[in-house]
C-alpha atoms as a PDB file:
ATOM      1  CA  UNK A   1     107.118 105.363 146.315  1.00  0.00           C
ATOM      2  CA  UNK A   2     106.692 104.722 142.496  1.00  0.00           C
ATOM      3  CA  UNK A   3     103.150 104.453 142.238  1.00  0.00           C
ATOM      4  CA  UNK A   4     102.076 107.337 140.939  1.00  0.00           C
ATOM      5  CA  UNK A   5      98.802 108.117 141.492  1.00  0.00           C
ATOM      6  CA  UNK A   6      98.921 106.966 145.263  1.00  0.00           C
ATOM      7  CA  UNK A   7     102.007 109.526 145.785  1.00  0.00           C
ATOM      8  CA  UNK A   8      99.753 112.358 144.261  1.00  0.00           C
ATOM      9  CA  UNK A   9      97.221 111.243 146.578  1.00  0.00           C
ATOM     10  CA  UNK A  10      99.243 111.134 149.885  1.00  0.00           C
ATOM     11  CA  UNK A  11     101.269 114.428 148.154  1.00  0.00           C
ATOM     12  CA  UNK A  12      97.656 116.483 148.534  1.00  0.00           C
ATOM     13  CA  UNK A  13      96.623 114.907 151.562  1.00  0.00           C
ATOM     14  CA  UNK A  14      99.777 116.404 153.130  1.00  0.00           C
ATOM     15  CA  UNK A  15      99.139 119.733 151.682  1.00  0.00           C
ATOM     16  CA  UNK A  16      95.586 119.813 152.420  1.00  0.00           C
ATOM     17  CA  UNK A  17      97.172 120.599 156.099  1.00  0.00           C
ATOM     18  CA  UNK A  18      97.057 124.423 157.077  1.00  0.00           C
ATOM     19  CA  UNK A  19     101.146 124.933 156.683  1.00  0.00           C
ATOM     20  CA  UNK A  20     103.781 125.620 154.243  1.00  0.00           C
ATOM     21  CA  UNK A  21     105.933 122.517 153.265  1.00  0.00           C
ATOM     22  CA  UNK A  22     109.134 122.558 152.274  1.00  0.00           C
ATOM     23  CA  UNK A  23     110.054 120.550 149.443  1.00  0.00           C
ATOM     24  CA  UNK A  24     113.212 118.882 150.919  1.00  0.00           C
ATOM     25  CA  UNK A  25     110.146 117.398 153.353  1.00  0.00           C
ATOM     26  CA  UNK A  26     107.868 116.747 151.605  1.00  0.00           C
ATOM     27  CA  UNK A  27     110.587 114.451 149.122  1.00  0.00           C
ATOM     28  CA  UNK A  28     111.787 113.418 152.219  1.00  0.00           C
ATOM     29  CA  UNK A  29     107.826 112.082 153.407  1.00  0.00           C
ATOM     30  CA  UNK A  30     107.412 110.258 150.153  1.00  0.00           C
ATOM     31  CA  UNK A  31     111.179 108.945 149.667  1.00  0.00           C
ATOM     32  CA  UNK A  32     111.296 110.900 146.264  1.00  0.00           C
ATOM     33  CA  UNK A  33     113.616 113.621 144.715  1.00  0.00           C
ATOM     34  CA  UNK A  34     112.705 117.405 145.145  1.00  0.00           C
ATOM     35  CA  UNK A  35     112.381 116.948 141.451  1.00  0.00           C
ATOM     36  CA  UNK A  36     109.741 114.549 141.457  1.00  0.00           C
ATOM     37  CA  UNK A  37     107.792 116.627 144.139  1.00  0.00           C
ATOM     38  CA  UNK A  38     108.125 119.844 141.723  1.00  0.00           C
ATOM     39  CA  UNK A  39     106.468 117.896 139.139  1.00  0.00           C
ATOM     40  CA  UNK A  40     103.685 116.104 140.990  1.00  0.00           C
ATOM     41  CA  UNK A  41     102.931 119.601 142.374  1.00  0.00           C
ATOM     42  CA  UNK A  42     102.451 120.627 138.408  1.00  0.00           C
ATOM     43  CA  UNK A  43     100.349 117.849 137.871  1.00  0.00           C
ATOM     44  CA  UNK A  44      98.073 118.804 140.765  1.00  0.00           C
ATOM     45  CA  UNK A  45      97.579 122.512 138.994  1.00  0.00           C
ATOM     46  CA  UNK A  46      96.946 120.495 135.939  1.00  0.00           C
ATOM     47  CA  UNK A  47      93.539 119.086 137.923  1.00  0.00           C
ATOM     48  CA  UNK A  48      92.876 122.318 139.690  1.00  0.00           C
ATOM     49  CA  UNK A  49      94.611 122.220 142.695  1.00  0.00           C
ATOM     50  CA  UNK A  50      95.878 126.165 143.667  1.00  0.00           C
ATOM     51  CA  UNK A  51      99.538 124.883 145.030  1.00  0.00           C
ATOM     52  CA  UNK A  52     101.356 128.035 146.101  1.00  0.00           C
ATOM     53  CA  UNK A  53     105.269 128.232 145.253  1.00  0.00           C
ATOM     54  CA  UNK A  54     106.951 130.624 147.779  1.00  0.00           C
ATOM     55  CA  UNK A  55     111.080 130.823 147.185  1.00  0.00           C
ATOM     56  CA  UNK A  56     113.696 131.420 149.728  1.00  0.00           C
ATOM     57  CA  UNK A  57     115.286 129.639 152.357  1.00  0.00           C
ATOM     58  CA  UNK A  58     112.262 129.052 154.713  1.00  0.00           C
ATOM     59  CA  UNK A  59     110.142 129.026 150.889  1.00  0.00           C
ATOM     60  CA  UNK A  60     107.582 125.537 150.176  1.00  0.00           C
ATOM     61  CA  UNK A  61     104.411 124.525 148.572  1.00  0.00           C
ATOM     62  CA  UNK A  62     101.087 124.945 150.315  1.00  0.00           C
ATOM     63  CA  UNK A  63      97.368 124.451 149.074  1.00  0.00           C
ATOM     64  CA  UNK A  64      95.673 128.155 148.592  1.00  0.00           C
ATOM     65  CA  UNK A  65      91.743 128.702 148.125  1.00  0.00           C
ATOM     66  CA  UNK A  66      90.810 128.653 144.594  1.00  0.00           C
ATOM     67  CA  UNK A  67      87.966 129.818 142.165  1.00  0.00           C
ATOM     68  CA  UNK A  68      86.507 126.276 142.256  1.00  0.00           C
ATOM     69  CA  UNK A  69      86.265 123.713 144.755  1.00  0.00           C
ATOM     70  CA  UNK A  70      88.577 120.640 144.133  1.00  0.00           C
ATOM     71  CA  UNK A  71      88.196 117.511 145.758  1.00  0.00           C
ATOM     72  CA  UNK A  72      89.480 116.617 149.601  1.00  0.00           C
ATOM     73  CA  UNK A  73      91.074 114.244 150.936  1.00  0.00           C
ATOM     74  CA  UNK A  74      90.190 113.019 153.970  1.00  0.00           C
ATOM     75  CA  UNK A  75      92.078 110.845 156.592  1.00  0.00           C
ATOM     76  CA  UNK A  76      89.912 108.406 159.342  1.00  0.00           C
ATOM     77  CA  UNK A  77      89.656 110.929 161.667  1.00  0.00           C
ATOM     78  CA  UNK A  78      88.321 113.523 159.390  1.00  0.00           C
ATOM     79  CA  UNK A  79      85.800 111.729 157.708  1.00  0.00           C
ATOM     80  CA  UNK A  80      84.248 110.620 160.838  1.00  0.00           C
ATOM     81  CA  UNK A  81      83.826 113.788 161.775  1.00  0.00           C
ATOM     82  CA  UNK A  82      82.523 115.354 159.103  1.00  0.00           C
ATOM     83  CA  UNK A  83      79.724 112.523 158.546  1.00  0.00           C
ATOM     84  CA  UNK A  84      78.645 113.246 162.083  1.00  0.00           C
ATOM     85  CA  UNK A  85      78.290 116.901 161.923  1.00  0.00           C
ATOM     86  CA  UNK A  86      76.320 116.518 158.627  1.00  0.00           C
ATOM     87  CA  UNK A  87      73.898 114.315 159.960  1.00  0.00           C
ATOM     88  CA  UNK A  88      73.337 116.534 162.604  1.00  0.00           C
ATOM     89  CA  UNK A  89      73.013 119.097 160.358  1.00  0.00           C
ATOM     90  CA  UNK A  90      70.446 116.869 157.799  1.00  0.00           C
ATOM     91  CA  UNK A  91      68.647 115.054 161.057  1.00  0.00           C
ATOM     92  CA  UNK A  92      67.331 118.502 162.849  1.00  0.00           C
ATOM     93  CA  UNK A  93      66.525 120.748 159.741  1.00  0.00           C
ATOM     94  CA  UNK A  94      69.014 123.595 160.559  1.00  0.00           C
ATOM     95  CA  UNK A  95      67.782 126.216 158.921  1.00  0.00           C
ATOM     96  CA  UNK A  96      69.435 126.884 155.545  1.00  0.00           C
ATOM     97  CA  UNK A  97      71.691 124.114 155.218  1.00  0.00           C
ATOM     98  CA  UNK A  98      69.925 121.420 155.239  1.00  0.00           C
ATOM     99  CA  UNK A  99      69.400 120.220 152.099  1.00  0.00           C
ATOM    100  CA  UNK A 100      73.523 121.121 151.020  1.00  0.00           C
ATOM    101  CA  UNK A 101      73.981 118.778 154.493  1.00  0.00           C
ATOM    102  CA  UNK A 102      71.685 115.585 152.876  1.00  0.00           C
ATOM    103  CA  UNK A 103      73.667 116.449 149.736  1.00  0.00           C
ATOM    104  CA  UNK A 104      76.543 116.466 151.141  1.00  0.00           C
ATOM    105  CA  UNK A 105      75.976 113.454 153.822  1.00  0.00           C
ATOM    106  CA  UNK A 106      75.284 111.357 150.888  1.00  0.00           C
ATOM    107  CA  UNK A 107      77.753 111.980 149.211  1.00  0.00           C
ATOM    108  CA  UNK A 108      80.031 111.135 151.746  1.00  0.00           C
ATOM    109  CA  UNK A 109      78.442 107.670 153.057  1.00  0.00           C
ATOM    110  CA  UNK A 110      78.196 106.271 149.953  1.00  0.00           C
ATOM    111  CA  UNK A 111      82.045 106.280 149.611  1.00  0.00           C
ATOM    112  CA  UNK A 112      82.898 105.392 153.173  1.00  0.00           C
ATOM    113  CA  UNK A 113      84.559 102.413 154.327  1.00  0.00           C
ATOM    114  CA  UNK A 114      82.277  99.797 156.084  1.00  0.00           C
ATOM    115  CA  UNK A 115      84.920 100.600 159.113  1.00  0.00           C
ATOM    116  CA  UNK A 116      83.678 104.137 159.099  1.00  0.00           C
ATOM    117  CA  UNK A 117      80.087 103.486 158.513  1.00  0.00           C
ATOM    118  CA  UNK A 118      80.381 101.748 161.638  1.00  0.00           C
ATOM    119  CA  UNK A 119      82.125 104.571 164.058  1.00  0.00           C
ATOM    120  CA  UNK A 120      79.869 107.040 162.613  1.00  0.00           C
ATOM    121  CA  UNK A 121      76.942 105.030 163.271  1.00  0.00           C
ATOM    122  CA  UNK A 122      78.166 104.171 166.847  1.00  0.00           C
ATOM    123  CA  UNK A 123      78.744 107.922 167.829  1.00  0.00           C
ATOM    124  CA  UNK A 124      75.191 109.441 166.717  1.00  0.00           C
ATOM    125  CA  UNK A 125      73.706 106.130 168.683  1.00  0.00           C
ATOM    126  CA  UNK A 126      75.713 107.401 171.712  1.00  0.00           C
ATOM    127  CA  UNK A 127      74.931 110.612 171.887  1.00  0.00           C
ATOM    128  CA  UNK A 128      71.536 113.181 171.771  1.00  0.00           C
ATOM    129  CA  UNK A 129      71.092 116.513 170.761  1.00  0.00           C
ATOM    130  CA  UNK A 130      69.500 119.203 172.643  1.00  0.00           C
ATOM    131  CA  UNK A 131      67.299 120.622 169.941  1.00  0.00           C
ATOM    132  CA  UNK A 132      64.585 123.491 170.278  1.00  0.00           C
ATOM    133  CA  UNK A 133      61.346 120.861 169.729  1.00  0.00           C
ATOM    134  CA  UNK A 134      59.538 123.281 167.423  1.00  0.00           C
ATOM    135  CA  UNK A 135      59.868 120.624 164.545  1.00  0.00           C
ATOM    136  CA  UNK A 136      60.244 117.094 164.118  1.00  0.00           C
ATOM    137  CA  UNK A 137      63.788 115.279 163.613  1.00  0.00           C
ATOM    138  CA  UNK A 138      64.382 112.363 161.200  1.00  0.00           C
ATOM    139  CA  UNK A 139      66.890 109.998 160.840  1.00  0.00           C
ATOM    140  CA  UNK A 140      69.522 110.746 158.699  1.00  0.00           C
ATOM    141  CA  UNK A 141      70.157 107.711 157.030  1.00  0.00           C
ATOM    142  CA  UNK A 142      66.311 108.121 155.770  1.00  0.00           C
ATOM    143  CA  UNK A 143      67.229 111.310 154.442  1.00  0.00           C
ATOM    144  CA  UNK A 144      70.374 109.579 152.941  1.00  0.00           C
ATOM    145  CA  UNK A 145      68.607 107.027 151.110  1.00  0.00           C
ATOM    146  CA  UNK A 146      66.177 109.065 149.503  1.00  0.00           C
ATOM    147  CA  UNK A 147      68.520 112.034 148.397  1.00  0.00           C
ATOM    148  CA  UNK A 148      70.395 109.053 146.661  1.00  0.00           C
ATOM    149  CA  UNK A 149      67.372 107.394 145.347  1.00  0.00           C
ATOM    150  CA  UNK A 150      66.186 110.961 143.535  1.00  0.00           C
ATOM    151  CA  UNK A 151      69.326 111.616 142.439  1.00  0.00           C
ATOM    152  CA  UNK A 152      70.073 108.234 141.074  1.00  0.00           C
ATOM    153  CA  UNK A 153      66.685 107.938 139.992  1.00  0.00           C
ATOM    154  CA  UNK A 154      65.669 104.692 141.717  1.00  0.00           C
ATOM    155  CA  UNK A 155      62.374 103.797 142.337  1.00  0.00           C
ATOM    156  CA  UNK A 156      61.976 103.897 146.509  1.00  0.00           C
ATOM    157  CA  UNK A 157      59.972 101.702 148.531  1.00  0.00           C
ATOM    158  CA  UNK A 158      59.119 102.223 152.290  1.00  0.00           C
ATOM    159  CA  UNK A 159      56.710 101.887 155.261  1.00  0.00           C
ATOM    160  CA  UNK A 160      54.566 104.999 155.673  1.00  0.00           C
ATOM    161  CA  UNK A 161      52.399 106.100 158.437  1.00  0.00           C
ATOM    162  CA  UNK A 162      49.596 108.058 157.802  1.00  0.00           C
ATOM    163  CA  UNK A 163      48.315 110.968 160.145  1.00  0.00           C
ATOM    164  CA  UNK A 164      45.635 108.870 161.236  1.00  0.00           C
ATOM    165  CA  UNK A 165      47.970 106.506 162.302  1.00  0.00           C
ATOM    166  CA  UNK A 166      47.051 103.777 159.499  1.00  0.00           C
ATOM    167  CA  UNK A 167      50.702 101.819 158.434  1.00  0.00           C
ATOM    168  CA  UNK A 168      50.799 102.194 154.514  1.00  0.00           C
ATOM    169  CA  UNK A 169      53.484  99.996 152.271  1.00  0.00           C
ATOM    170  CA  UNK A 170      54.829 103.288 149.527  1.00  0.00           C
ATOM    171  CA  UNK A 171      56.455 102.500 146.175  1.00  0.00           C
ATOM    172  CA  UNK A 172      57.563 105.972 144.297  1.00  0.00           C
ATOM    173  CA  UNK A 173      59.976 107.653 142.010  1.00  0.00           C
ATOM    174  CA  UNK A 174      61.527 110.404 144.038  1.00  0.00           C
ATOM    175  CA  UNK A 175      61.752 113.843 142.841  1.00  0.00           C
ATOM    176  CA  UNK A 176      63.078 116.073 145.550  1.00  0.00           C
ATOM    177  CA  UNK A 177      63.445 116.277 149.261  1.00  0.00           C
ATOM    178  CA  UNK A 178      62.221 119.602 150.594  1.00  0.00           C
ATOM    179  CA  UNK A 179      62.788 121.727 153.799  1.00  0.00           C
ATOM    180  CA  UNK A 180      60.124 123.621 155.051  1.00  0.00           C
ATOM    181  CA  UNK A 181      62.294 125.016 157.869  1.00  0.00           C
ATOM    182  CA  UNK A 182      60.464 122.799 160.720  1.00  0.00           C
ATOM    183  CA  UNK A 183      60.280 119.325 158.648  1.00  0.00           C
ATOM    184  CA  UNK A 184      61.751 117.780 155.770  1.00  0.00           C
ATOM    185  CA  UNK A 185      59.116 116.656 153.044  1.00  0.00           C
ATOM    186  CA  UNK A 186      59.362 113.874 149.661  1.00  0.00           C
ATOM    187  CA  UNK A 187      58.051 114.860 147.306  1.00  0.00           C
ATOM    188  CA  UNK A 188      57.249 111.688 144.456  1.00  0.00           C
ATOM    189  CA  UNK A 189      54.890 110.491 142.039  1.00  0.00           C
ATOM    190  CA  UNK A 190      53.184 107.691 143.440  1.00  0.00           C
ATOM    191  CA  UNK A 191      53.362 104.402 141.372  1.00  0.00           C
ATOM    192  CA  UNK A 192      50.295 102.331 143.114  1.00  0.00           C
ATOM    193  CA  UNK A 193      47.913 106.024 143.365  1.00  0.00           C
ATOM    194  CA  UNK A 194      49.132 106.903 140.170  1.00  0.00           C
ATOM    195  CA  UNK A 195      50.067 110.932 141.071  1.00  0.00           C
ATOM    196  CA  UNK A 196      52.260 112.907 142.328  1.00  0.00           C
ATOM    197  CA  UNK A 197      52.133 113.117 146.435  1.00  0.00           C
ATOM    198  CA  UNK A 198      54.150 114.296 149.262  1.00  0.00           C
ATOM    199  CA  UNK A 199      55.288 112.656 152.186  1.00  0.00           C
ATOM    200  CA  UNK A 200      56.964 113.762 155.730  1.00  0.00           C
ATOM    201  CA  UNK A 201      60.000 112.304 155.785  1.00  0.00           C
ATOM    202  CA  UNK A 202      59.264 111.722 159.643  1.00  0.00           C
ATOM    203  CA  UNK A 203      56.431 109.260 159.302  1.00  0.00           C
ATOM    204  CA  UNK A 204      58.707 107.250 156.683  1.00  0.00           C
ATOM    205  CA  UNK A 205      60.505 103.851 158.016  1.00  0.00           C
ATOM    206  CA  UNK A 206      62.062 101.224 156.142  1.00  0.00           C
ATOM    207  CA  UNK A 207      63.320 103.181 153.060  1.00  0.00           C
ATOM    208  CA  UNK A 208      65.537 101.492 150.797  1.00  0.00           C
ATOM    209  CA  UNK A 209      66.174 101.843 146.437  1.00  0.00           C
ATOM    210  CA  UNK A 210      64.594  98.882 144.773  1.00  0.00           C
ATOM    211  CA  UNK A 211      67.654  99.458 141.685  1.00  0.00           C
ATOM    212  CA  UNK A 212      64.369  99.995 139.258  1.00  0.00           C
ATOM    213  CA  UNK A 213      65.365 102.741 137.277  1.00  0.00           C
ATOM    214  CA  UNK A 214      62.901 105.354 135.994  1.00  0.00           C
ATOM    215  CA  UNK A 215      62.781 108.390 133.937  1.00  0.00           C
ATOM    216  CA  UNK A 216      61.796 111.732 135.677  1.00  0.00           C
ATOM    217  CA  UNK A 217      58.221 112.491 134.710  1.00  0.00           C
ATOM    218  CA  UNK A 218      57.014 115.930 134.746  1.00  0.00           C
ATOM    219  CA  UNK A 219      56.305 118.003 137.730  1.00  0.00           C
ATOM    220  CA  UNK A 220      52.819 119.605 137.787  1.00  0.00           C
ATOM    221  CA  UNK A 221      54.595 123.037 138.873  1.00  0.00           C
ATOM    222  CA  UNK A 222      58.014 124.586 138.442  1.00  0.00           C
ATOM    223  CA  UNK A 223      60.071 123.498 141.145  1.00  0.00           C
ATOM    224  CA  UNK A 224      59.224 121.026 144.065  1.00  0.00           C
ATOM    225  CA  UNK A 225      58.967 123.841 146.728  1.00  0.00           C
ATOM    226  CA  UNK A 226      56.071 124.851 144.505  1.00  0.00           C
ATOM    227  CA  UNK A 227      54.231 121.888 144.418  1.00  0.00           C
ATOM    228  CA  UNK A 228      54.882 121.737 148.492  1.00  0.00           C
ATOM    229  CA  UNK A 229      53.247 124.798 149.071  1.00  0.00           C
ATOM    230  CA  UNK A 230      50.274 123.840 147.308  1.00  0.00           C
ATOM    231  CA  UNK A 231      50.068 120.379 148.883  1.00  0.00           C
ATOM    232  CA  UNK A 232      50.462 122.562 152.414  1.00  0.00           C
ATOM    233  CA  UNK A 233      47.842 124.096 151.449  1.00  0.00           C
ATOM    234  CA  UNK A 234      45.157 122.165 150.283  1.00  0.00           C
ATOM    235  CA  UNK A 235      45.613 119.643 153.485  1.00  0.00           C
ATOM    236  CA  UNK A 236      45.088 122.635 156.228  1.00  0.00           C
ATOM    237  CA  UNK A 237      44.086 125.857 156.370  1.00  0.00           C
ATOM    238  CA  UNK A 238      45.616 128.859 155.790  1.00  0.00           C
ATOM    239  CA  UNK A 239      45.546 132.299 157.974  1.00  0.00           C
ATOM    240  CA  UNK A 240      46.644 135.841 157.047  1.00  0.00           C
ATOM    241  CA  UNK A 241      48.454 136.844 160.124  1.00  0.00           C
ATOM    242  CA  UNK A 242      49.020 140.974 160.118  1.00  0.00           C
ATOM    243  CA  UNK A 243      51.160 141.782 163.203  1.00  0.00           C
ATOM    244  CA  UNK A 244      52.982 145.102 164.089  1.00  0.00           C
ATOM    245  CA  UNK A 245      55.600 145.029 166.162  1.00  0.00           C
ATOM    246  CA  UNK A 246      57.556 147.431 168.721  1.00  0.00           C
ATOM    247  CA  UNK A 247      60.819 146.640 167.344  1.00  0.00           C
ATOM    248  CA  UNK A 248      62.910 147.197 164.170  1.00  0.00           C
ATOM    249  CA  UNK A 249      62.336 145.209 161.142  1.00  0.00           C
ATOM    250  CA  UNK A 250      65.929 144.032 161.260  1.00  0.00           C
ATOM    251  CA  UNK A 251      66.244 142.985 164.766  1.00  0.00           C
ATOM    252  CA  UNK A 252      62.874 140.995 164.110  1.00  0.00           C
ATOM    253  CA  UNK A 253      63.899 139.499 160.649  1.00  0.00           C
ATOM    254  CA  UNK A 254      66.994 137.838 162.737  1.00  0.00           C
ATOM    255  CA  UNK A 255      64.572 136.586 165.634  1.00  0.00           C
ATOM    256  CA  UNK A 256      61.653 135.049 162.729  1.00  0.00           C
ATOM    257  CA  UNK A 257      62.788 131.937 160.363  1.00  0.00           C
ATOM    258  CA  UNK A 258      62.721 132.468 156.831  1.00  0.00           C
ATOM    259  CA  UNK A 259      59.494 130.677 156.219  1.00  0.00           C
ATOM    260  CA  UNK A 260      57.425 132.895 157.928  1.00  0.00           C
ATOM    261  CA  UNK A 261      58.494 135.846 155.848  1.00  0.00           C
ATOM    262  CA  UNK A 262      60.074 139.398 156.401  1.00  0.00           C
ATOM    263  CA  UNK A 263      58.274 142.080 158.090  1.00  0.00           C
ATOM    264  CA  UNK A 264      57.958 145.587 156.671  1.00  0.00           C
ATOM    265  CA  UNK A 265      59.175 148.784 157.980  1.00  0.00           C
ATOM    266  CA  UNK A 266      56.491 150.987 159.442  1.00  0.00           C
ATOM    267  CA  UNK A 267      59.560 153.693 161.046  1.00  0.00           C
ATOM    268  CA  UNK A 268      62.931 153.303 162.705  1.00  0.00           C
ATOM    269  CA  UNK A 269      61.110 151.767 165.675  1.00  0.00           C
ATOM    270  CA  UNK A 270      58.398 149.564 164.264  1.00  0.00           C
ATOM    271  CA  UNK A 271      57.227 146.986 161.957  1.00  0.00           C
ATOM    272  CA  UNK A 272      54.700 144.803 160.350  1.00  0.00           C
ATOM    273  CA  UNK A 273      54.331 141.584 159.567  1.00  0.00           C
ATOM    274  CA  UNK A 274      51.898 140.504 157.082  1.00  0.00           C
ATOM    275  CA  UNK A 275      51.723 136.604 155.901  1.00  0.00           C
ATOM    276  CA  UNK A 276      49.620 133.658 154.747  1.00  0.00           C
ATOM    277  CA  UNK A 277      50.747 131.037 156.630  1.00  0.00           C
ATOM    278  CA  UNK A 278      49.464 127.731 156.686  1.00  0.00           C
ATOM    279  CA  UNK A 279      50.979 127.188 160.438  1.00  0.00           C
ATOM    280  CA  UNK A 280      49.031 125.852 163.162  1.00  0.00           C
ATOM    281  CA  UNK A 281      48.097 129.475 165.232  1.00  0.00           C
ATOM    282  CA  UNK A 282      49.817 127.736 168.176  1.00  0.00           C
ATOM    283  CA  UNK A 283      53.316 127.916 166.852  1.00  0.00           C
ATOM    284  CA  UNK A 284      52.909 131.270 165.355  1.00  0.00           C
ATOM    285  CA  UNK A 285      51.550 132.255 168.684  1.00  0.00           C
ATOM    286  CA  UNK A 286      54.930 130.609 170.316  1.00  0.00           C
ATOM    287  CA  UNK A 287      56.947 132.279 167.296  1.00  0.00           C
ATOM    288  CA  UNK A 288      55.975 135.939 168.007  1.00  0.00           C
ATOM    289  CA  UNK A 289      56.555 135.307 171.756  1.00  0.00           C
ATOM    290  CA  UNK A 290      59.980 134.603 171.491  1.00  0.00           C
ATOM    291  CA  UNK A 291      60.751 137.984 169.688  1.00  0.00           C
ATOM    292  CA  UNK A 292      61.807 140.120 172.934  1.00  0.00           C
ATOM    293  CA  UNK A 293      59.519 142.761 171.906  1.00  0.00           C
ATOM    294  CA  UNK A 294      55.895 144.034 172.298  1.00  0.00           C
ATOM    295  CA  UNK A 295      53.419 143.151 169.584  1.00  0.00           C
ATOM    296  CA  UNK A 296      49.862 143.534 168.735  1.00  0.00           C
ATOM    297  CA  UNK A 297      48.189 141.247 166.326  1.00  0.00           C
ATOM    298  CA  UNK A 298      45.329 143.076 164.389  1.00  0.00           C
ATOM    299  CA  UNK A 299      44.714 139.510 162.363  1.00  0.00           C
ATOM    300  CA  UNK A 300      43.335 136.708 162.163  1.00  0.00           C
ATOM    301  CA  UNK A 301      40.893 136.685 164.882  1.00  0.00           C
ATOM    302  CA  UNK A 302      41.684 132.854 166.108  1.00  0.00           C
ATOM    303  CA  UNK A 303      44.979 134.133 166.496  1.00  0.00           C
ATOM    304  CA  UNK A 304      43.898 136.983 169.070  1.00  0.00           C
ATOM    305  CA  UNK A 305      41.562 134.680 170.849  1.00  0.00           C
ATOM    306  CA  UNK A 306      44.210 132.204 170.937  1.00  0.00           C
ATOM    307  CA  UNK A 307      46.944 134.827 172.444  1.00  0.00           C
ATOM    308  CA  UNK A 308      44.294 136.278 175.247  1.00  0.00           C
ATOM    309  CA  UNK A 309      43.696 132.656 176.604  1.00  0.00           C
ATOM    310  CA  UNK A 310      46.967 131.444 176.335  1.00  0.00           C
ATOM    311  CA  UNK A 311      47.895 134.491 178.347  1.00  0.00           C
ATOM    312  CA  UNK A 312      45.410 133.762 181.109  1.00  0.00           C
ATOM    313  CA  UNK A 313      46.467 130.662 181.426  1.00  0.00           C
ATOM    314  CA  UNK A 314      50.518 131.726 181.875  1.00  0.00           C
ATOM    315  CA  UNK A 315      49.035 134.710 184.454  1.00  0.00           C
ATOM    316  CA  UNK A 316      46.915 131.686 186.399  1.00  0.00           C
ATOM    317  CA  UNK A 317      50.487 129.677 186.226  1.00  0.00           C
ATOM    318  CA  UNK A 318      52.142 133.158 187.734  1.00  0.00           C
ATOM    319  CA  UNK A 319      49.952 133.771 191.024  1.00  0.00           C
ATOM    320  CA  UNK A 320      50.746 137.151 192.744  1.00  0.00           C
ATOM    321  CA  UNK A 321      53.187 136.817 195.433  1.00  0.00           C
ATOM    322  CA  UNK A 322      51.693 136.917 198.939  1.00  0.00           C
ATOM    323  CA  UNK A 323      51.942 140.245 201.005  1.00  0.00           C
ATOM    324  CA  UNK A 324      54.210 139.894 204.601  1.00  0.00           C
ATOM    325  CA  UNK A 325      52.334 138.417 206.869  1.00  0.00           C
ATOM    326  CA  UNK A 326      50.253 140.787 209.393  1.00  0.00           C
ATOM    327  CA  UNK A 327      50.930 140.967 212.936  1.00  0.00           C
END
């Protein structure tokens, strides 16, 4: 093999393998000298590559972890696989990594083969996720296209759908997709409006990058997670929820997703949570009953109401069993 920079390339794919090669094999692999495998293995370090030197008889090369993160190389097999975990990683809004998945996912699909496109495609049609239905899924080739449109900065145009149902044609400059835990959320200025809105990501169909370039204007807050917030805001109403709760504020912080917020320590038995959410009161309600441990909710009061008849209704669902029959 005298092409160089293919031989480096096949040279780290073999070494990106978990095992120790000797250099006899690896020469051997390529149809090279030892030689010429001691100095392609020098010209990897030279890019960053850690390649590990051990001596001795049963001595090699193998790829160690490093202070930075070179790039992979990926065979077929691997890349599949990796596309397909990421976009079920980007699609259901795991909780914190789903916007490094998106990243990641495009990334990754804008490189791929047309081959590859294909398989991946073909497996997530073929299969579906069992998923916890607190929040609404997306495609992840929606999530795809805008990441690379922001990034890229492309002006994006798709179909929208309004909560009222109404079918909207959207042309914006993407800023930023954002997370809130239970949905994923663009956030763009708005060429045909004229400011800056936010969008579900959910609702969205028919996204593609028009290739119009644009400059990044400026965002009317300091990050896009900012601006989200307030948007949140202003379109429903917020509660303070204050809830204490029969269980320590560890074992309830691990139970409660990060966008609800972290409940205080009242002693080594008890906590309190105290939030504004802007949550509908029927999936906070669901939230706290999933924690495994006794609560009482001093606030607000549609919350309380909300609790008492939804636990009527599960006792109704729950009749007493019948006593034994009488003789």
């Amino acid at each position: 093999m005298t092409d160089t920079p293919a031989r480096l390339l096949n040279l780290l794919s073999l070494l990106q393998t978990p095992r120790e090669w000797p250099g006899s094999e690896l020469a051997e692999r390529l149809g090279v000298t030892t030689r010429t495998i001691r100095r392609d293995v020098e010209r990897l370090r030279d890019l960053g590559y850690p390649v590990q030197a051990t001596m001795g008889a049963i001595g090699g090369y193998r790829l160690a972890a490093g202070a930075a993160m070179p790039p992979l190389v990926l065979d077929d097999e691997e890349a599949v696989a990796i596309a397909v975990g990421l976009r079920a990683g980007a699609g259901h809004a795991v909780e914190g990594i789903e916007e490094a998945s998106v990243r990641a996912l495009a990334k990754l699909e804008q490189v791929l083969p047309s081959r590859l496109r294909h398989r991946v495609a073909a497996l997530q049609a073929a299969t579906v996720p069992l998923t916890r239905g607190d929040g609404a899924t997306v495609d992840p080739r929606t999530l795809t296209v805008m990441a690379s449109a922001a990034t890229g900065q492309e002006r994006l145009r798709f179909a929208y759908r309004k909560g009222d149902g109404t079918e909207t044609q959207r042309l914006v400059e993407p800023h930023r997709l954002v997370s809130t835990g239970r949905r994923w959320y663009l956030v763009a200025y708005d060429i045909d409006r004229g400011d800056w809105r936010t969008f579900r990501v959910d609702r969205v169909s028919e996204p593609f990058a028009t290739g119009a370039r644009f400059v990044q204007r400026e965002l009317p807050a300091a990050d896009a997670a900012e601006f989200m917030s307030r948007s949140l805001a202003r379109l429903q109403p917020t509660y303070r929820v204050v809830v204490d709760l029969e269980a320590p504020a560890a074992f309830v912080a691990a139970r409660l997703p990060r966008a609800i917020g972290s409940p205080a320590t009242i002693d080594e038995r008890r906590c309190r949570l105290d939030i504004t959410t802007a949550d509908s009161l029927e999936w906070v309600a669901f939230r706290l009953a999933l924690l495994d441990c006794e609560f009482r909710v001093h606030e607000p009061r549609e919350l309380i109401e909300h609790l008492r008849e939804l636990g009527a209704r599960i006792s109704r669902a729950a009749p007493a069993e019948p006593g034994p029959a009488g003789g």
